[in-house]
C-alpha atoms as a PDB file:
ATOM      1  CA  UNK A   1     133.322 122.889 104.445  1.00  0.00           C
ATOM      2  CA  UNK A   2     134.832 120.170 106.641  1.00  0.00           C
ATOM      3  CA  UNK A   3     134.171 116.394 105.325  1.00  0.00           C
ATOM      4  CA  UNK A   4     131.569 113.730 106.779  1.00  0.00           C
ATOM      5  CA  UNK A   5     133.861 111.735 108.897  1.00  0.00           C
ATOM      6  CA  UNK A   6     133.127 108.065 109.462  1.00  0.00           C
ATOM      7  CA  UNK A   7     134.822 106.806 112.587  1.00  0.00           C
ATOM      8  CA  UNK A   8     134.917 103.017 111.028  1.00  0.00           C
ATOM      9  CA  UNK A   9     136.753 100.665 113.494  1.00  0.00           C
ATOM     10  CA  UNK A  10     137.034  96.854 114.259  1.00  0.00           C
ATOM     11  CA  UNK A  11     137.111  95.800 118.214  1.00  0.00           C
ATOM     12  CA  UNK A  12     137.206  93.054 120.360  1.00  0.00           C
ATOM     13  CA  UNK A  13     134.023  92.754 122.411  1.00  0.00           C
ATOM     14  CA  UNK A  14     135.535  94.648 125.366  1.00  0.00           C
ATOM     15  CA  UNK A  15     136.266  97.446 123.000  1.00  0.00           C
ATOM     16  CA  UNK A  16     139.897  96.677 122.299  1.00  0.00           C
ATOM     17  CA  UNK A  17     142.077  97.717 118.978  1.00  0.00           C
ATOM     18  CA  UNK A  18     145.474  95.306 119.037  1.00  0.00           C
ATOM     19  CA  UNK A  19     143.908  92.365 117.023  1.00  0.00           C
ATOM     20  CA  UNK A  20     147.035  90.148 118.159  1.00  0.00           C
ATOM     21  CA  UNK A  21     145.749  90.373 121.568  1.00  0.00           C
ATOM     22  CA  UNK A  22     142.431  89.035 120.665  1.00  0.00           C
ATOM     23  CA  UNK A  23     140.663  85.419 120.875  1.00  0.00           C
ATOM     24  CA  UNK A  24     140.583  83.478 118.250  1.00  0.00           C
ATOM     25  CA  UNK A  25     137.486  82.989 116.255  1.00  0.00           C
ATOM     26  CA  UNK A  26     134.946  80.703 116.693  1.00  0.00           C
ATOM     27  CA  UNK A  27     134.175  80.166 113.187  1.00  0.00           C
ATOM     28  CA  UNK A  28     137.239  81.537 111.340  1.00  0.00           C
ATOM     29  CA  UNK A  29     140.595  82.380 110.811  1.00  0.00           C
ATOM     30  CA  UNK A  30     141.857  85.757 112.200  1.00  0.00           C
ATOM     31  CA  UNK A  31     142.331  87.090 108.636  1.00  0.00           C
ATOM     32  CA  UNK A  32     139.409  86.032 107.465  1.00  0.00           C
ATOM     33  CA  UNK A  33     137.635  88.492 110.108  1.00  0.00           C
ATOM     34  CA  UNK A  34     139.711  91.045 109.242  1.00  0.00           C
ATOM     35  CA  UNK A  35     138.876  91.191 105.553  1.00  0.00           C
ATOM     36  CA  UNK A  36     135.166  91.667 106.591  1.00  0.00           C
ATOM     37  CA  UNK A  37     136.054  94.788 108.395  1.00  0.00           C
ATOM     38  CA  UNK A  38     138.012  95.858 105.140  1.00  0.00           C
ATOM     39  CA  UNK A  39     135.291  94.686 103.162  1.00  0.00           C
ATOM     40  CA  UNK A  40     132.760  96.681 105.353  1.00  0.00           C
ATOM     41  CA  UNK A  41     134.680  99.897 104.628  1.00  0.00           C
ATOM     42  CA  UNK A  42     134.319  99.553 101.273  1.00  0.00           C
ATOM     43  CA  UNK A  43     130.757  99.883 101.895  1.00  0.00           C
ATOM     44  CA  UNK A  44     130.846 103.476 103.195  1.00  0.00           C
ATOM     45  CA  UNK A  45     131.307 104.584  99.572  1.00  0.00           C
ATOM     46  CA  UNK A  46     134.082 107.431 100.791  1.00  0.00           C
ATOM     47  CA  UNK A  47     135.888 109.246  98.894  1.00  0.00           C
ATOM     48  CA  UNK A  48     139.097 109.225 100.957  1.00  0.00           C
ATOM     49  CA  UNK A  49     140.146 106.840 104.194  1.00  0.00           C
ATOM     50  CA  UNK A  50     142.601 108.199 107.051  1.00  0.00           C
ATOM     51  CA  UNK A  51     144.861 106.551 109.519  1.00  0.00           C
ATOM     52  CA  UNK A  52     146.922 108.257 112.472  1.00  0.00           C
ATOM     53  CA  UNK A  53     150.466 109.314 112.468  1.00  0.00           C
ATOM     54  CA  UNK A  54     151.176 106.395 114.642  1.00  0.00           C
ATOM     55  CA  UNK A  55     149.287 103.548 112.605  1.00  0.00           C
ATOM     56  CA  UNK A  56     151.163 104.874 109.643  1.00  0.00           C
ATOM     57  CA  UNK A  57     154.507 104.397 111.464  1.00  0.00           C
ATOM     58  CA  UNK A  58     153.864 100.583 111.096  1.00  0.00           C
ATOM     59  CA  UNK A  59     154.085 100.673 107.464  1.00  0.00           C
ATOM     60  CA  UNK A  60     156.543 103.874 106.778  1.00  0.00           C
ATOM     61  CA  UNK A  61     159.202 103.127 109.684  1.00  0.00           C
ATOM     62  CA  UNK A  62     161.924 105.929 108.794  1.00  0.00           C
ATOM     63  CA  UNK A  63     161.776 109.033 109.884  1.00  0.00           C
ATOM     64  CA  UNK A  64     163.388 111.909 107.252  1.00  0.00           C
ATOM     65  CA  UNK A  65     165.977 113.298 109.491  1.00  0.00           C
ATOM     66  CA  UNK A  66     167.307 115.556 107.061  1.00  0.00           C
ATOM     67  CA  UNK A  67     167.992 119.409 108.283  1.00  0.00           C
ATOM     68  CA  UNK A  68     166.145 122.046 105.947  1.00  0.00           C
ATOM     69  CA  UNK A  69     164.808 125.752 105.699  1.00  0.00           C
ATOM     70  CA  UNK A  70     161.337 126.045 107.297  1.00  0.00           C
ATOM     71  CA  UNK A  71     158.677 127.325 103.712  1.00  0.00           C
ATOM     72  CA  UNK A  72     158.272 130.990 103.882  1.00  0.00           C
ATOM     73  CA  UNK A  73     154.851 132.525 104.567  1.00  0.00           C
ATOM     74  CA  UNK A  74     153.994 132.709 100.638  1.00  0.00           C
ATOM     75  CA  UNK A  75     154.837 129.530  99.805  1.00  0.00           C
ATOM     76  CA  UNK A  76     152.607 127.246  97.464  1.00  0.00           C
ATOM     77  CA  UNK A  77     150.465 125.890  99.687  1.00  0.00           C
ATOM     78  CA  UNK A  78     148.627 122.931  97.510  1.00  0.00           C
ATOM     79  CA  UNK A  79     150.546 120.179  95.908  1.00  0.00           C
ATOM     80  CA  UNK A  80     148.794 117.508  93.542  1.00  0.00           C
ATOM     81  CA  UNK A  81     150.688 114.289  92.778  1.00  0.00           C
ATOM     82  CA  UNK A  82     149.323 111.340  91.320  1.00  0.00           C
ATOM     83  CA  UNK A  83     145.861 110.548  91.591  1.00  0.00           C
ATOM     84  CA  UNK A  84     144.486 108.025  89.990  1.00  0.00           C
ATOM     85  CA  UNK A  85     142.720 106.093  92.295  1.00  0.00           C
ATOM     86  CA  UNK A  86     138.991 106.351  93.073  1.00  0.00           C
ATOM     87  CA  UNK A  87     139.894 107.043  96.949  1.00  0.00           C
ATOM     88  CA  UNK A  88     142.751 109.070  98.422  1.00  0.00           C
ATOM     89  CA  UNK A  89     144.561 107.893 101.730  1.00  0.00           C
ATOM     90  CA  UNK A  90     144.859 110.671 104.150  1.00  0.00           C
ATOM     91  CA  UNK A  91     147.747 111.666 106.611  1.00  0.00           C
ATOM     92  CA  UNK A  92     148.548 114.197 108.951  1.00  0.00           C
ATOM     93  CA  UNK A  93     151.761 114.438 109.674  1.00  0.00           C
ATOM     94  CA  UNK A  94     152.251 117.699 112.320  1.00  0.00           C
ATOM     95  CA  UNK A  95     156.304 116.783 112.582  1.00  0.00           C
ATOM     96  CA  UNK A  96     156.651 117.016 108.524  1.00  0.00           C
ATOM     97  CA  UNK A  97     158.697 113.577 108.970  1.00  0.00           C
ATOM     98  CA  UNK A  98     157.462 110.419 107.627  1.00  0.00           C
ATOM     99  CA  UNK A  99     159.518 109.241 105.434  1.00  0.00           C
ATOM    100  CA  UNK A 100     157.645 107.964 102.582  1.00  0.00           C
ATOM    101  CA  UNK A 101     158.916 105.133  99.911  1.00  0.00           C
ATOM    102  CA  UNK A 102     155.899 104.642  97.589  1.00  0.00           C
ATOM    103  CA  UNK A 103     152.794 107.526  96.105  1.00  0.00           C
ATOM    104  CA  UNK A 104     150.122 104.976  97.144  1.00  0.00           C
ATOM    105  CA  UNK A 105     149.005 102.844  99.968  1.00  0.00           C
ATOM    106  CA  UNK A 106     147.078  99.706  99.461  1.00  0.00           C
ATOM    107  CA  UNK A 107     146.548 101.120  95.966  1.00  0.00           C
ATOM    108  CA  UNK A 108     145.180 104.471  96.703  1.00  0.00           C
ATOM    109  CA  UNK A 109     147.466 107.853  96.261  1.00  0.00           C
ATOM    110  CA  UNK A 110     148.646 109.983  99.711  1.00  0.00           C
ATOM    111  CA  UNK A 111     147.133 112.807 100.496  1.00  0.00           C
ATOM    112  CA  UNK A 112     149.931 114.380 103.190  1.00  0.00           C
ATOM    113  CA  UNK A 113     148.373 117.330 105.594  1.00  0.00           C
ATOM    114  CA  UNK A 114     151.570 119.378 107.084  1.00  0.00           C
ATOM    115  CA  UNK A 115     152.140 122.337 108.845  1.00  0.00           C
ATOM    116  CA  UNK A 116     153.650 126.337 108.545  1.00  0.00           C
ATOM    117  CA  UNK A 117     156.753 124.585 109.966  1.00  0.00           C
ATOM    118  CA  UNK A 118     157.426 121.967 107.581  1.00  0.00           C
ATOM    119  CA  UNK A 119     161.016 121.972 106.000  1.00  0.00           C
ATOM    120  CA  UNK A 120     161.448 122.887 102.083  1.00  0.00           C
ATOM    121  CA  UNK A 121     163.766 120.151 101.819  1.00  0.00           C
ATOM    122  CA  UNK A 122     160.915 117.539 102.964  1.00  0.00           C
ATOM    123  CA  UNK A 123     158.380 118.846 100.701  1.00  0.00           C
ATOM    124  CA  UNK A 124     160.476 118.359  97.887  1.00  0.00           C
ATOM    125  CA  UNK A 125     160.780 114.637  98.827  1.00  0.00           C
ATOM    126  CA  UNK A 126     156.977 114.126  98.923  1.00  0.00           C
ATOM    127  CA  UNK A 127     156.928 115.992  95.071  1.00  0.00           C
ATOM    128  CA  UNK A 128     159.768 113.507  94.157  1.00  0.00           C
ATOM    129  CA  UNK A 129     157.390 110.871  94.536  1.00  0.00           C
ATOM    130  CA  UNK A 130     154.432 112.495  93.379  1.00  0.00           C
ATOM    131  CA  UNK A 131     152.436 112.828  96.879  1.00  0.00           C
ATOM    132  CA  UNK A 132     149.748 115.116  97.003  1.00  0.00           C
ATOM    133  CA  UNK A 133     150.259 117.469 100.319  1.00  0.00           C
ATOM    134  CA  UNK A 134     148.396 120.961 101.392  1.00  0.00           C
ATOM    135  CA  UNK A 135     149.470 123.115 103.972  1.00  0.00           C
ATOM    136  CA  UNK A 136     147.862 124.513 106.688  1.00  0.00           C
ATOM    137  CA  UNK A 137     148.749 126.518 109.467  1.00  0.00           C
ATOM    138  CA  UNK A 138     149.115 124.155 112.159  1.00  0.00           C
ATOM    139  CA  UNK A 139     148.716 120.069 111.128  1.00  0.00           C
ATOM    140  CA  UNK A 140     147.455 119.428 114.501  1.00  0.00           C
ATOM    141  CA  UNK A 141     144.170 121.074 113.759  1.00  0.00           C
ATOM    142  CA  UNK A 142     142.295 118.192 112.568  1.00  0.00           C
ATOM    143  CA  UNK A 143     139.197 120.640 111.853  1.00  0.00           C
ATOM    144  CA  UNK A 144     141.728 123.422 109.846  1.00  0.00           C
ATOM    145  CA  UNK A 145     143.040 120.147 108.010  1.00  0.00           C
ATOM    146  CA  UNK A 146     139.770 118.396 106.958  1.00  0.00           C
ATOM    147  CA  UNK A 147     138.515 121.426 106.341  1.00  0.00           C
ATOM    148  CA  UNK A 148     141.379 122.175 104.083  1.00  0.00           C
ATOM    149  CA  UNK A 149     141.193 118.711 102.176  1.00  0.00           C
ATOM    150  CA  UNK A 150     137.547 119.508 100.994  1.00  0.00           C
ATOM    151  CA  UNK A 151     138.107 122.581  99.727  1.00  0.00           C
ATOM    152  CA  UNK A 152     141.026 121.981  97.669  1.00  0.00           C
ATOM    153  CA  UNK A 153     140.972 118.574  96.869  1.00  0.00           C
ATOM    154  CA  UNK A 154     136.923 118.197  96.487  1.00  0.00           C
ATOM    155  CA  UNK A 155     136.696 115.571  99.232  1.00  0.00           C
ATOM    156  CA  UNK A 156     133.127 115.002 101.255  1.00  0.00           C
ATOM    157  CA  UNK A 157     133.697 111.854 103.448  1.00  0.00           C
ATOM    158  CA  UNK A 158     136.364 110.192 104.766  1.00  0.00           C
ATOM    159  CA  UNK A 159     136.205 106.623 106.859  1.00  0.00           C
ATOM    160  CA  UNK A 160     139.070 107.472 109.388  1.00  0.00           C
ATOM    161  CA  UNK A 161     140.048 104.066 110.970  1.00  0.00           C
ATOM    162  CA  UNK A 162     142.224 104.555 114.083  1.00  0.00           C
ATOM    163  CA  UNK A 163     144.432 104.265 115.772  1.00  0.00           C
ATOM    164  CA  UNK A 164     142.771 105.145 119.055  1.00  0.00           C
ATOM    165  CA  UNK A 165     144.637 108.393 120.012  1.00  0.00           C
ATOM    166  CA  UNK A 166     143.104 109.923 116.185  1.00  0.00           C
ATOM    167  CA  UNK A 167     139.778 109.134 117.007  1.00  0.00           C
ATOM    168  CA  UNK A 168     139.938 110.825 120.287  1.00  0.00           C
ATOM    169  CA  UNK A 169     141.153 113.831 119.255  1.00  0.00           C
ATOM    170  CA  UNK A 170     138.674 113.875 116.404  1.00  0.00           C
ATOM    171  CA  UNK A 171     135.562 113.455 119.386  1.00  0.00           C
ATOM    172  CA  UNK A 172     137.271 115.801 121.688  1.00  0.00           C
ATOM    173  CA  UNK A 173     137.170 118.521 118.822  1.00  0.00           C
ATOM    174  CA  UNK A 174     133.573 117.367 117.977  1.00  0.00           C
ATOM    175  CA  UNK A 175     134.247 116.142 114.553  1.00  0.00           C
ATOM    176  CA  UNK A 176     132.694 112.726 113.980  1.00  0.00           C
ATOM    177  CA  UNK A 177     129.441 112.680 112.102  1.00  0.00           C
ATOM    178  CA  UNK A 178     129.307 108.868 112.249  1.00  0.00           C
ATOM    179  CA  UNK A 179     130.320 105.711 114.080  1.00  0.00           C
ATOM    180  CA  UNK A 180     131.193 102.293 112.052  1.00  0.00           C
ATOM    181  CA  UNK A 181     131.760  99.608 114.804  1.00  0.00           C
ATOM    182  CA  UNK A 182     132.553  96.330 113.662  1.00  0.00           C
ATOM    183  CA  UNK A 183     133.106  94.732 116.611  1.00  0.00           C
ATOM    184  CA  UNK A 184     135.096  91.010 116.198  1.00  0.00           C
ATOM    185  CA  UNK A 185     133.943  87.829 118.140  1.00  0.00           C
ATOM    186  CA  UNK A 186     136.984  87.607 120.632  1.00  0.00           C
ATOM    187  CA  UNK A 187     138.425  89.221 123.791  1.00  0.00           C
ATOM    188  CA  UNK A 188     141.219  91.070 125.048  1.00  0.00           C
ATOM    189  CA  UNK A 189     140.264  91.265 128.510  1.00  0.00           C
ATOM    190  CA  UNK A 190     143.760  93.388 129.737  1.00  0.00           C
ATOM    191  CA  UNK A 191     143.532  96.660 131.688  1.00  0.00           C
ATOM    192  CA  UNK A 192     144.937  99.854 130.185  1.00  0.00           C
ATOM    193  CA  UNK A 193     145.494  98.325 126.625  1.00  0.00           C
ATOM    194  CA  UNK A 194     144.339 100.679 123.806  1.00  0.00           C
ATOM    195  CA  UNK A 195     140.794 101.097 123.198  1.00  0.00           C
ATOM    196  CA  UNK A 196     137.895 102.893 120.462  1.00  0.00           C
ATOM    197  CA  UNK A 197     138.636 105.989 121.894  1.00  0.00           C
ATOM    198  CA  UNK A 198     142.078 107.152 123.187  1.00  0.00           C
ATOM    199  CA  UNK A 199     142.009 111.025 124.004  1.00  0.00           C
ATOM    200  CA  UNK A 200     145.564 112.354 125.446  1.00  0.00           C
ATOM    201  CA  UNK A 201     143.575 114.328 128.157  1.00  0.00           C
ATOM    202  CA  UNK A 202     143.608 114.697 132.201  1.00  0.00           C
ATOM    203  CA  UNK A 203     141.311 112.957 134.637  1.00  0.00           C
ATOM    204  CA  UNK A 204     138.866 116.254 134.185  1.00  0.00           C
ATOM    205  CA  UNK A 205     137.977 116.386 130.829  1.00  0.00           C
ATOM    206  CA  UNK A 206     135.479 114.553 128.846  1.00  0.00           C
ATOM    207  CA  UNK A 207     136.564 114.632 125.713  1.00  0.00           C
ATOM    208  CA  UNK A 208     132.868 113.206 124.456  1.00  0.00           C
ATOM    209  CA  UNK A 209     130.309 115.669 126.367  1.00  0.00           C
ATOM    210  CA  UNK A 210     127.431 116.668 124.732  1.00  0.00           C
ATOM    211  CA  UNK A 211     127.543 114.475 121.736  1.00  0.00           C
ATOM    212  CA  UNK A 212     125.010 111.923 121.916  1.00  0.00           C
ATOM    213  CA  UNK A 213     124.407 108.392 119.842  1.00  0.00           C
ATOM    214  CA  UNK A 214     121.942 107.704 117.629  1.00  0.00           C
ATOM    215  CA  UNK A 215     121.619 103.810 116.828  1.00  0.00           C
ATOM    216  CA  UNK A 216     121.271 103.742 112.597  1.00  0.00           C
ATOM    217  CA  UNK A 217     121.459  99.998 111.987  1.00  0.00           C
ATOM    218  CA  UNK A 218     122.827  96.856 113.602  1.00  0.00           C
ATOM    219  CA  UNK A 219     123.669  93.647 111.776  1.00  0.00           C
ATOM    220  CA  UNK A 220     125.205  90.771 111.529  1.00  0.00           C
ATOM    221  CA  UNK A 221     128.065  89.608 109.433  1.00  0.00           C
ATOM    222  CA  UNK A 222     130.438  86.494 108.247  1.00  0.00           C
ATOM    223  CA  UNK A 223     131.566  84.765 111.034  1.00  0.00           C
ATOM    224  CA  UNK A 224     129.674  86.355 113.907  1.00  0.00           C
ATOM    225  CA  UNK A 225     130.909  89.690 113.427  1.00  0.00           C
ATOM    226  CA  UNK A 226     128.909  92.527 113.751  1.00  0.00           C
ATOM    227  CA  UNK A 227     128.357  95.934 112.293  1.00  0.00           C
ATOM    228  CA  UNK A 228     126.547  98.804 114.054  1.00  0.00           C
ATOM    229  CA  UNK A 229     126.401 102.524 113.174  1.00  0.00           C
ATOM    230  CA  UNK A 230     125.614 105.623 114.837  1.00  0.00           C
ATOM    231  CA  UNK A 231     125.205 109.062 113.731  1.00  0.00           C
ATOM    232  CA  UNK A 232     126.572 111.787 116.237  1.00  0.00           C
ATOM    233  CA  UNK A 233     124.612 114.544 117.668  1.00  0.00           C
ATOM    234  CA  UNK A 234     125.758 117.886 119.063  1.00  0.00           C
ATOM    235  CA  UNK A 235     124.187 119.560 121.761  1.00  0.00           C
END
């Protein structure tokens, strides 16, 4: 059964994600508004938080560019590392080539999703360092993949905070359960910079049809930032 996902996310008012871009605060320092959002997502009580392949690329820069042999069919398909921690960080990684130089992330172990058409070679490298991975058939099903990480690894929410391009492939597949907004008291105010929701799609689709929002609470925080969250609906 696939997780509760919690799209948590800070903004600017206009609905912006680079926080370098934004206004400065009022009544604070940038980083103190940024440790509210952090401090927020603590607050969602998951068991596991999840950022996208291009977020991640900010902290793990290399790419493993070493040649290998693609896993045969039968191939162990669940690998537990360390796990100490009380909440896993989650990755999918369709291309099987982040390289990865530490088991944890802001203290809490990696949880790797890859793909049929990972190499052996790069699998061993996650082991070496005692990251957790499963694989699935294709790492670019987010449902296959969540779906995957509950049933093996026992997890039943995850906060998944951005970048943009995750979350809208996670609403275009119908997967949120629940919005965290924590929108921050500045502005971008630039057209075309990244937003809440960033679906890869064509001028035809609508990536969000027939989900509808549900208003759960609204308050306010430190230094005029608030916190809102829905709860999705299907039609």
């Amino acid at each position: 059964m696939k997780p509760k996902i919690i799209c948590h996310i800070m903004s600017s008012v206009d609905g912006r994600l680079i926080d370098g871009r934004w206004t400065a605060s009022y009544e604070a320092e940038h980083g103190d508004l940024l440790k509210v959002y952090a401090a927020i997502g603590h607050e969602l009580n998951t068991d596991a938080w999840m950022f996208g392949k291009n977020t991640i690329r900010a902290i793990f820069p290399y790419k493993w560019s070493i040649d290998g042999h693609t896993i045969p069919s039968d191939y162990p398909a669940v690998f537990i590392g360390e796990r100490y921690s009380e909440r896993m960080f989650i990755v999918a990684d369709p291309e099987g080539d982040i390289h990865f130089t530490s088991p944890t992330l802001r203290g809490d172990n990696i949880l790797v999703i890859v793909g049929q058409n990972v190499t052996e070679e790069y699998l061993a490298h996650l082991r070496e360092i005692y990251i957790s991975y499963i694989i699935v058939s294709d790492a670019t099903n987010l449902r296959e993949g969540l779906e995957a990480v509950g049933r093996e690894f026992g997890i039943r929410c995850v906060s998944v905070q951005g970048g943009g391009i995750l979350n809208g492939a996670l609403l275009a597949e119908g997967l949120i359960d629940e919005l965290s907004l924590v929108v921050y008291p500045g502005i971008d105010g630039l057209s075309g910079v990244p937003s809440i929701f960033e679906y890869m799609g064509g001028a035809t689709e609508y990536p969000a049809q027939g989900q509808r929002l549900q208003l759960l609470s609204a308050s306010q925080r430190e230094y005029g930032v608030m916190w809102m969250r829905y709860e999705f609906h299907k039609d």
